[in-house]
C-alpha atoms as a PDB file:
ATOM      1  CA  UNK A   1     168.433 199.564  48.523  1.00  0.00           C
ATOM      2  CA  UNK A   2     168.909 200.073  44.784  1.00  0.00           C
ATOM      3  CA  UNK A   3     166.787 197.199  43.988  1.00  0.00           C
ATOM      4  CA  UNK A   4     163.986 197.517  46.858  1.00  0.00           C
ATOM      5  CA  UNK A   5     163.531 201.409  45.232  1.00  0.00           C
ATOM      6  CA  UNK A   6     162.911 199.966  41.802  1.00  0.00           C
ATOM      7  CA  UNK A   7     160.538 197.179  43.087  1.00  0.00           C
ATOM      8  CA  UNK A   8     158.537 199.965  44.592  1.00  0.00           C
ATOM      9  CA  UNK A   9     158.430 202.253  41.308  1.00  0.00           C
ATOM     10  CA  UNK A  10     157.528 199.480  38.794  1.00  0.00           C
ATOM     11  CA  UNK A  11     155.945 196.549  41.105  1.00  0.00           C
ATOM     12  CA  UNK A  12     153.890 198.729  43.899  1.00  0.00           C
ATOM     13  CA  UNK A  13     153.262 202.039  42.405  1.00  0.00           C
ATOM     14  CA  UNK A  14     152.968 205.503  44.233  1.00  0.00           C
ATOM     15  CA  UNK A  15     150.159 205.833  46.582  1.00  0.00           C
ATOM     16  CA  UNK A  16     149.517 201.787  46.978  1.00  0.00           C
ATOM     17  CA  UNK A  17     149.916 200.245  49.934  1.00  0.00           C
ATOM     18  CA  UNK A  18     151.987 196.771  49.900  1.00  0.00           C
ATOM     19  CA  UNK A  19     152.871 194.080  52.890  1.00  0.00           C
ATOM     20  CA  UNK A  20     156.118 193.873  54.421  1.00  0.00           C
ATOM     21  CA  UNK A  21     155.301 189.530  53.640  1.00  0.00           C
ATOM     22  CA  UNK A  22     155.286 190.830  49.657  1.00  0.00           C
ATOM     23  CA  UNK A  23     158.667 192.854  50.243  1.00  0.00           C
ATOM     24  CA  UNK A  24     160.292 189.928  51.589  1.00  0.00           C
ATOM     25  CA  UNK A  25     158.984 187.825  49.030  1.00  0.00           C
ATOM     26  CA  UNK A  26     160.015 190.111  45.903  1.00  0.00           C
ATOM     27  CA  UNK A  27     163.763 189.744  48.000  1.00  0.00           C
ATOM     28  CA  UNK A  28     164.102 185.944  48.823  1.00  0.00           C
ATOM     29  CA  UNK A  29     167.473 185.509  50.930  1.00  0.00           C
ATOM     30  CA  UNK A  30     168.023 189.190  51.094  1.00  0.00           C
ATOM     31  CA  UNK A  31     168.763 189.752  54.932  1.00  0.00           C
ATOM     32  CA  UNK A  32     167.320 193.101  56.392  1.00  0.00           C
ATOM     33  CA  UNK A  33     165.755 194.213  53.432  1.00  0.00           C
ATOM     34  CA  UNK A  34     163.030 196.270  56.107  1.00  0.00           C
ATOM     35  CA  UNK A  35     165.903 198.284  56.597  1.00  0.00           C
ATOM     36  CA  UNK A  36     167.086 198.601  53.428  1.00  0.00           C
ATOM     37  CA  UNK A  37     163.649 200.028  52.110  1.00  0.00           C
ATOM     38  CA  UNK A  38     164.023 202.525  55.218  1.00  0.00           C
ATOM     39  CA  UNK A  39     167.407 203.865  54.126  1.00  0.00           C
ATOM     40  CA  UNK A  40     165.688 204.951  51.030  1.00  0.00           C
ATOM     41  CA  UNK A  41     163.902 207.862  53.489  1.00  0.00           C
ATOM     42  CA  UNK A  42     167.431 209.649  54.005  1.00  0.00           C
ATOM     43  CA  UNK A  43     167.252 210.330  49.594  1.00  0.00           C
ATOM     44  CA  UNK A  44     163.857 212.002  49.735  1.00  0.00           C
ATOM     45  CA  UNK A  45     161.639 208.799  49.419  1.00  0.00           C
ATOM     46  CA  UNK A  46     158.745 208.597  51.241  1.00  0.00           C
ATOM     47  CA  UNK A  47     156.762 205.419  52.763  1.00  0.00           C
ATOM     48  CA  UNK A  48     154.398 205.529  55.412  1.00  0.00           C
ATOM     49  CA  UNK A  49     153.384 202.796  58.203  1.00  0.00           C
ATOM     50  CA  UNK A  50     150.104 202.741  60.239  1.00  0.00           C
ATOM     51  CA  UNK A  51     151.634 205.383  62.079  1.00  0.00           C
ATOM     52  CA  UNK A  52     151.415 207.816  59.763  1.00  0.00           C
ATOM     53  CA  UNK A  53     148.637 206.982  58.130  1.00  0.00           C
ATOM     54  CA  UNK A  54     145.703 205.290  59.859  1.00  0.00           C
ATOM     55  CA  UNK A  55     144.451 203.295  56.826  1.00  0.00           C
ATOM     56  CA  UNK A  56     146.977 200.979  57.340  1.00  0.00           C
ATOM     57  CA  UNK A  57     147.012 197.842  59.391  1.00  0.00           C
ATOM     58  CA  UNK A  58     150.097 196.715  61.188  1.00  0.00           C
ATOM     59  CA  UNK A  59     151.253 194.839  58.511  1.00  0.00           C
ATOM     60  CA  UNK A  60     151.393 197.380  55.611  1.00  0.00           C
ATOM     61  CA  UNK A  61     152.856 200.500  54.646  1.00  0.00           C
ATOM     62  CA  UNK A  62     152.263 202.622  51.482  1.00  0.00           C
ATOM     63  CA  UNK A  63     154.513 203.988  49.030  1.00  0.00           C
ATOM     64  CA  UNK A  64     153.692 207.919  48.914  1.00  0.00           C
ATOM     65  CA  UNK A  65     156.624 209.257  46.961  1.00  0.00           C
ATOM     66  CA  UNK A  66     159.314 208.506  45.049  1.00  0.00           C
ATOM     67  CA  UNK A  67     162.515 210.377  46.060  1.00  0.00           C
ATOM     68  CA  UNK A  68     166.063 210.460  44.650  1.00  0.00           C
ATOM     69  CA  UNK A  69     166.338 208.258  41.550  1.00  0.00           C
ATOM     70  CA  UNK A  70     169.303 206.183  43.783  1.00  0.00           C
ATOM     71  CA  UNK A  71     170.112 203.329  40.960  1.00  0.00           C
ATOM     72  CA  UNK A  72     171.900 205.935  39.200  1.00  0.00           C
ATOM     73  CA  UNK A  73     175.839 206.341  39.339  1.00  0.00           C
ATOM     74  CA  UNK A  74     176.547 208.517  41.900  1.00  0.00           C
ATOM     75  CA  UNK A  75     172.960 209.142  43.694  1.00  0.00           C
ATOM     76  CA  UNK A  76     172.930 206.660  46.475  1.00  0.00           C
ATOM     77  CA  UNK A  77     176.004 207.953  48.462  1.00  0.00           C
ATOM     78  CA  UNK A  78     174.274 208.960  51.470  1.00  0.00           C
ATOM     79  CA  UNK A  79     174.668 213.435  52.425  1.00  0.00           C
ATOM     80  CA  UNK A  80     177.729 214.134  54.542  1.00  0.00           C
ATOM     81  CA  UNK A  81     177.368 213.798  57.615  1.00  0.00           C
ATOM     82  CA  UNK A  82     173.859 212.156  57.971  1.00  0.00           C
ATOM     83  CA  UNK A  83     173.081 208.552  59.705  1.00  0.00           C
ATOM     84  CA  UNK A  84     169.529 206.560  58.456  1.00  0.00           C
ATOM     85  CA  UNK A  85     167.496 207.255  61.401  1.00  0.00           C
ATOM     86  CA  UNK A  86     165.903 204.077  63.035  1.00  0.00           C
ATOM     87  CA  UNK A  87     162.659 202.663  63.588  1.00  0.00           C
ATOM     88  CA  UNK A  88     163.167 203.404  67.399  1.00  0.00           C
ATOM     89  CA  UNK A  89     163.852 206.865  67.334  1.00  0.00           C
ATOM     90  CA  UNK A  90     161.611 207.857  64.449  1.00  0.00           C
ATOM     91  CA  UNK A  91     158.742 206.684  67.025  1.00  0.00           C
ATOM     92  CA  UNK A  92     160.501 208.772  69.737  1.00  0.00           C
ATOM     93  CA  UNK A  93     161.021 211.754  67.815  1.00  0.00           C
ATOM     94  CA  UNK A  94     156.863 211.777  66.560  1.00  0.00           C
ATOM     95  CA  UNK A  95     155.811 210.897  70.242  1.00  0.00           C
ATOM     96  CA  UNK A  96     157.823 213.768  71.578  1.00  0.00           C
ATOM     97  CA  UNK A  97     156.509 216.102  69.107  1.00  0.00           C
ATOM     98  CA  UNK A  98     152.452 215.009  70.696  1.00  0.00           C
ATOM     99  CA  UNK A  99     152.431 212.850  66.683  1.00  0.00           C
ATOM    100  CA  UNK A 100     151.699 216.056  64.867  1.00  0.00           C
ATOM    101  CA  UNK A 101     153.415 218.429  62.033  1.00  0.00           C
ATOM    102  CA  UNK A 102     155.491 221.218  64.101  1.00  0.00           C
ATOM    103  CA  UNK A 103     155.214 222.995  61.198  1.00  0.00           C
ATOM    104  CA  UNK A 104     151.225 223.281  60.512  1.00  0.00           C
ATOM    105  CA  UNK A 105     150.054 221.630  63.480  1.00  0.00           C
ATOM    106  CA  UNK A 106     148.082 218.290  61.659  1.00  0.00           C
ATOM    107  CA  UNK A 107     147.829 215.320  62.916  1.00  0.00           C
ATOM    108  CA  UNK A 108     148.135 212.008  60.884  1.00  0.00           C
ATOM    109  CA  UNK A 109     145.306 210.585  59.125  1.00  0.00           C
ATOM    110  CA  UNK A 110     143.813 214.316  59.346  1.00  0.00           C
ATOM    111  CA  UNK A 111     142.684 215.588  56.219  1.00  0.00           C
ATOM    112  CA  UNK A 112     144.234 218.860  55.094  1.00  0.00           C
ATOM    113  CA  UNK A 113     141.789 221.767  54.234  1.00  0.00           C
ATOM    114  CA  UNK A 114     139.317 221.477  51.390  1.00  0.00           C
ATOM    115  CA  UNK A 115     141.274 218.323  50.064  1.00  0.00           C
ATOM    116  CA  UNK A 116     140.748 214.693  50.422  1.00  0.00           C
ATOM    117  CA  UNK A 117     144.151 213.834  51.172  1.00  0.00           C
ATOM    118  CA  UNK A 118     145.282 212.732  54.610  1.00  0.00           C
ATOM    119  CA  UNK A 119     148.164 213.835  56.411  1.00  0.00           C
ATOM    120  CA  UNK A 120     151.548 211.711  57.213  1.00  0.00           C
ATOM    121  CA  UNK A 121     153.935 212.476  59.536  1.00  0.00           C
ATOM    122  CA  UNK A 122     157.681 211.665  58.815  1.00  0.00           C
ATOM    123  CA  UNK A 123     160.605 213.048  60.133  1.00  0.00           C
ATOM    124  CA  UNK A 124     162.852 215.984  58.930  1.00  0.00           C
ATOM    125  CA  UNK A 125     166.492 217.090  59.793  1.00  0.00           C
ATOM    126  CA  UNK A 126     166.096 221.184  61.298  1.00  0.00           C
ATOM    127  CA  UNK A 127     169.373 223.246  61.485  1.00  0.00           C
ATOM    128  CA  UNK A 128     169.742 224.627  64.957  1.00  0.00           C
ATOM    129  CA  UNK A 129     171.807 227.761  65.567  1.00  0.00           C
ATOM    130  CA  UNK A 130     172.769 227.469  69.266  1.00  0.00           C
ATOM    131  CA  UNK A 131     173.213 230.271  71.658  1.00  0.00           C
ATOM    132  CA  UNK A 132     176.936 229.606  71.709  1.00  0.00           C
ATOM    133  CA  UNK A 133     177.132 230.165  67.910  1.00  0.00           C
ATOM    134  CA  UNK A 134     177.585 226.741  67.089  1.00  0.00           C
ATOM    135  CA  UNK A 135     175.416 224.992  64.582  1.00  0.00           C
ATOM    136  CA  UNK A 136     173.242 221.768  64.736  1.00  0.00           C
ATOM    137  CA  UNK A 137     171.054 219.352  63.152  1.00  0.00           C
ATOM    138  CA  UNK A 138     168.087 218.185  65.381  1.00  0.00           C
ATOM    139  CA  UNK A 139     165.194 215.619  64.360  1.00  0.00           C
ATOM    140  CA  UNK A 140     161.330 217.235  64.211  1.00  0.00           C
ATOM    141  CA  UNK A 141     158.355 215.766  63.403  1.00  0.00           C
ATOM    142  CA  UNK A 142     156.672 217.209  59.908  1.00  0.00           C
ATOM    143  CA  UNK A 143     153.939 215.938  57.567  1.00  0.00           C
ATOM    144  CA  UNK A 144     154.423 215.508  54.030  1.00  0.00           C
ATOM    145  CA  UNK A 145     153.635 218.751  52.449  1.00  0.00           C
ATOM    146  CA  UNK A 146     155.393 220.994  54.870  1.00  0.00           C
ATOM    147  CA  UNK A 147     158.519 218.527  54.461  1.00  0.00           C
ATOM    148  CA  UNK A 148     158.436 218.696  50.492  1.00  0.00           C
ATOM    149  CA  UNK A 149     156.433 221.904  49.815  1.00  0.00           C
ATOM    150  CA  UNK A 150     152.957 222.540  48.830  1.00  0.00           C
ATOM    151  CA  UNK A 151     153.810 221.862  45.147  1.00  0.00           C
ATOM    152  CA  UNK A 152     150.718 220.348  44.534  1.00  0.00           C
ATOM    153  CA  UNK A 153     148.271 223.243  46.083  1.00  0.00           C
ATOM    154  CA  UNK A 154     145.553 225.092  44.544  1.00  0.00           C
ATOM    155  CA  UNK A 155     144.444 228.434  45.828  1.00  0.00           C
ATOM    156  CA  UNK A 156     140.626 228.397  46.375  1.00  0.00           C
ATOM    157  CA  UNK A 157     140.138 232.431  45.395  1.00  0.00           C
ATOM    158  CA  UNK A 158     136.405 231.533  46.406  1.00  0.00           C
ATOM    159  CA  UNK A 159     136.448 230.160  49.589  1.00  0.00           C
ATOM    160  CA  UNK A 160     138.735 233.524  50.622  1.00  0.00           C
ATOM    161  CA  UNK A 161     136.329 235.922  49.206  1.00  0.00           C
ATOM    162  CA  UNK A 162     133.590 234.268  50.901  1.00  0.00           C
ATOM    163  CA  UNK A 163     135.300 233.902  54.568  1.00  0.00           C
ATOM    164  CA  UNK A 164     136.360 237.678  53.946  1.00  0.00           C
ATOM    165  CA  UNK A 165     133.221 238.510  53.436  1.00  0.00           C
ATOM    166  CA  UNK A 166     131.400 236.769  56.380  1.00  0.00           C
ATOM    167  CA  UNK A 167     134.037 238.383  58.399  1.00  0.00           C
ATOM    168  CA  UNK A 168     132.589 241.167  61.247  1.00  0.00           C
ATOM    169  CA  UNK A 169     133.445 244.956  60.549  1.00  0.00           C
ATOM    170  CA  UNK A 170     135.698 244.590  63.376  1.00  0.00           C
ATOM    171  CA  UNK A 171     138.007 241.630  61.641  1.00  0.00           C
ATOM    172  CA  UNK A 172     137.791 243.379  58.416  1.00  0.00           C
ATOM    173  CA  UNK A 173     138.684 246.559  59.999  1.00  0.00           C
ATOM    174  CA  UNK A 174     142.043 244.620  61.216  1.00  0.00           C
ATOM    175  CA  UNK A 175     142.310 242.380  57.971  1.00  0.00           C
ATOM    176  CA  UNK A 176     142.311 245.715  56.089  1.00  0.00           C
ATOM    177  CA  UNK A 177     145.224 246.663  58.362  1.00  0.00           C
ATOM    178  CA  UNK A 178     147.092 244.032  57.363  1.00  0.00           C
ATOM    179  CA  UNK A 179     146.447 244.035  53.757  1.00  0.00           C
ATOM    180  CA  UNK A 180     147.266 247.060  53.571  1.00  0.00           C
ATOM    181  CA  UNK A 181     150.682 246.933  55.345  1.00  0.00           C
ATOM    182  CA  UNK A 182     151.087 243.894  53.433  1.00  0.00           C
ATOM    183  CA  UNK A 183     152.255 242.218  56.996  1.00  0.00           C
ATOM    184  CA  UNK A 184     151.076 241.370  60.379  1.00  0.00           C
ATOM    185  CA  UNK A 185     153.322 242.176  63.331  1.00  0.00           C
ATOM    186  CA  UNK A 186     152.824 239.990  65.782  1.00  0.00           C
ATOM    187  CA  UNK A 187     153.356 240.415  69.486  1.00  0.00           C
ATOM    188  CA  UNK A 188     156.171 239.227  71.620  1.00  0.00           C
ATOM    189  CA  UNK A 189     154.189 236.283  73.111  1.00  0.00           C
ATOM    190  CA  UNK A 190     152.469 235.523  69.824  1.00  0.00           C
ATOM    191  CA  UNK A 191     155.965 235.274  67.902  1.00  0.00           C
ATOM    192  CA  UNK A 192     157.566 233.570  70.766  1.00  0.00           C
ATOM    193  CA  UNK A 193     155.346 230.912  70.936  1.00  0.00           C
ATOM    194  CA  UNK A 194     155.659 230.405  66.871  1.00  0.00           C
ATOM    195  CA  UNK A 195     158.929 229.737  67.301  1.00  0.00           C
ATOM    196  CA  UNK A 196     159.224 227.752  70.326  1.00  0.00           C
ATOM    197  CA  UNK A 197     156.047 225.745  68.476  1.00  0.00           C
ATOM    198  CA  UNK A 198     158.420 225.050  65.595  1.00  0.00           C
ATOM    199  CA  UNK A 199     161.663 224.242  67.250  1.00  0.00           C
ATOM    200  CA  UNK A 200     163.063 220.840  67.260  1.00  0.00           C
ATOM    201  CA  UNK A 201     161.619 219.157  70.646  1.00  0.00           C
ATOM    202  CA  UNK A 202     165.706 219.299  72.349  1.00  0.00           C
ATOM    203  CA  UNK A 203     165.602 223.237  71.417  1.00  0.00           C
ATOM    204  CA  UNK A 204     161.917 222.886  73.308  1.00  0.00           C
ATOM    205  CA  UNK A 205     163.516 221.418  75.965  1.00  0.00           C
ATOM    206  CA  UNK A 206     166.004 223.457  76.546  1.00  0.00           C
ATOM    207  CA  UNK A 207     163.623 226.494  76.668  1.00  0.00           C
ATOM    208  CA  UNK A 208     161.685 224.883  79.187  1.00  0.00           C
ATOM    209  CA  UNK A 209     164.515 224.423  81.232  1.00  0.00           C
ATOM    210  CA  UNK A 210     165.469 227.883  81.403  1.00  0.00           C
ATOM    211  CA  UNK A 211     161.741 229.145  81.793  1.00  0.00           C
ATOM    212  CA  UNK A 212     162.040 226.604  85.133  1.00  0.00           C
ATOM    213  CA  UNK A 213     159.396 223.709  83.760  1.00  0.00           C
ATOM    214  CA  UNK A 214     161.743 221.242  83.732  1.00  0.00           C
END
């Protein structure tokens, strides 16, 4: 795993795209070194397949992001109490979730608001506080900036100003309202649905359930 991370940092680069045929080659004899490369997701890293991203064909993937620097002593022992999460189930988790960020609501391959950069799905690890009081860690789909944070964003003052202004006197009657409270309160239904939109999709199911949907 070591190896495969420094291959991708000083032979593919961040934001190329490589073939699974050239990772195999850079790793003659090495068995499973697919899965290798995919325990390198549970330390932050981040590579995408034409699932996440559609400019991909079938037989490449694309190194987005490096993570945790894991050939240092110490950086590859893998968190307490985590378990790499397979090909299998990372494709059951992002089908279960309709393949889009619980978070924001993008799909991959979308293109995120006044950007150029596409959206890629990968899968996160979400606390769960169950109604019993016990605490749990459930799989949910997320793209890449809700997973990592928006470090990279850059408020458009403009674009705000103009929206705001081509708002009706009605919306800027209940903007206003908001501004000035500096909050919105949101309704039962409204916040309900916010967080039943964000839970992990077992939490989901387990509402459902109860609600009588099955």
């Amino acid at each position: 795993m070591k190896r495969v991370a420094l291959w991708l940092v000083s032979e593919v680069g961040e934001g190329e795209a490589f073939t699974k045929e050239a990772l195999r080659e850079a790793f003659p004899g090495v068995s499973q070194v697919d899965r290798r490369m995919r325990d390198l997701r549970d330390f932050g890293w981040l590579i995408a397949t034409n699932r996440e991203d559609d400019g991909l064909d079938s037989h490449e993937q694309r190194f987005v992001k490096r993570g945790d620097p894991v050939w240092e002593p110490g950086r590859a022992t893998r968190r307490s109490g985590t378990t790499a999460i397979g090909a299998g189930r990372r494709r059951e988790v992002i089908e279960q979730d309709g393949r889009m960020c619980r978070s924001c609501g993008i799909t991959p391959g979308n293109p995120y608001a006044d950007t150029d950069e596409a959206a890629q799905l990968d899968i996160a690890r979400r606390k769960v506080l169950k109604p019993d009081g016990t605490k749990v860690t459930e799989l949910i789909t997320e793209c890449k900036r809700c997973r990592i944070g928006g470090k990279e964003l850059v408020a458009d003052l403009g674009r705000v100003l103009s929206e705001a202004a081509a708002l009706s006197s009605i919306e800027r009657e209940v903007l206003s309202g908001w501004m000035e409270a500096d909050e919105r309160q949101f309704g039962r239904l409204e916040q309900l649905w916010s967080d039943y939109r964000s839970l992990p999709e077992e939490s989901r199911a387990h509402l459902r359930k109860q609600l009588g949907l099955g």
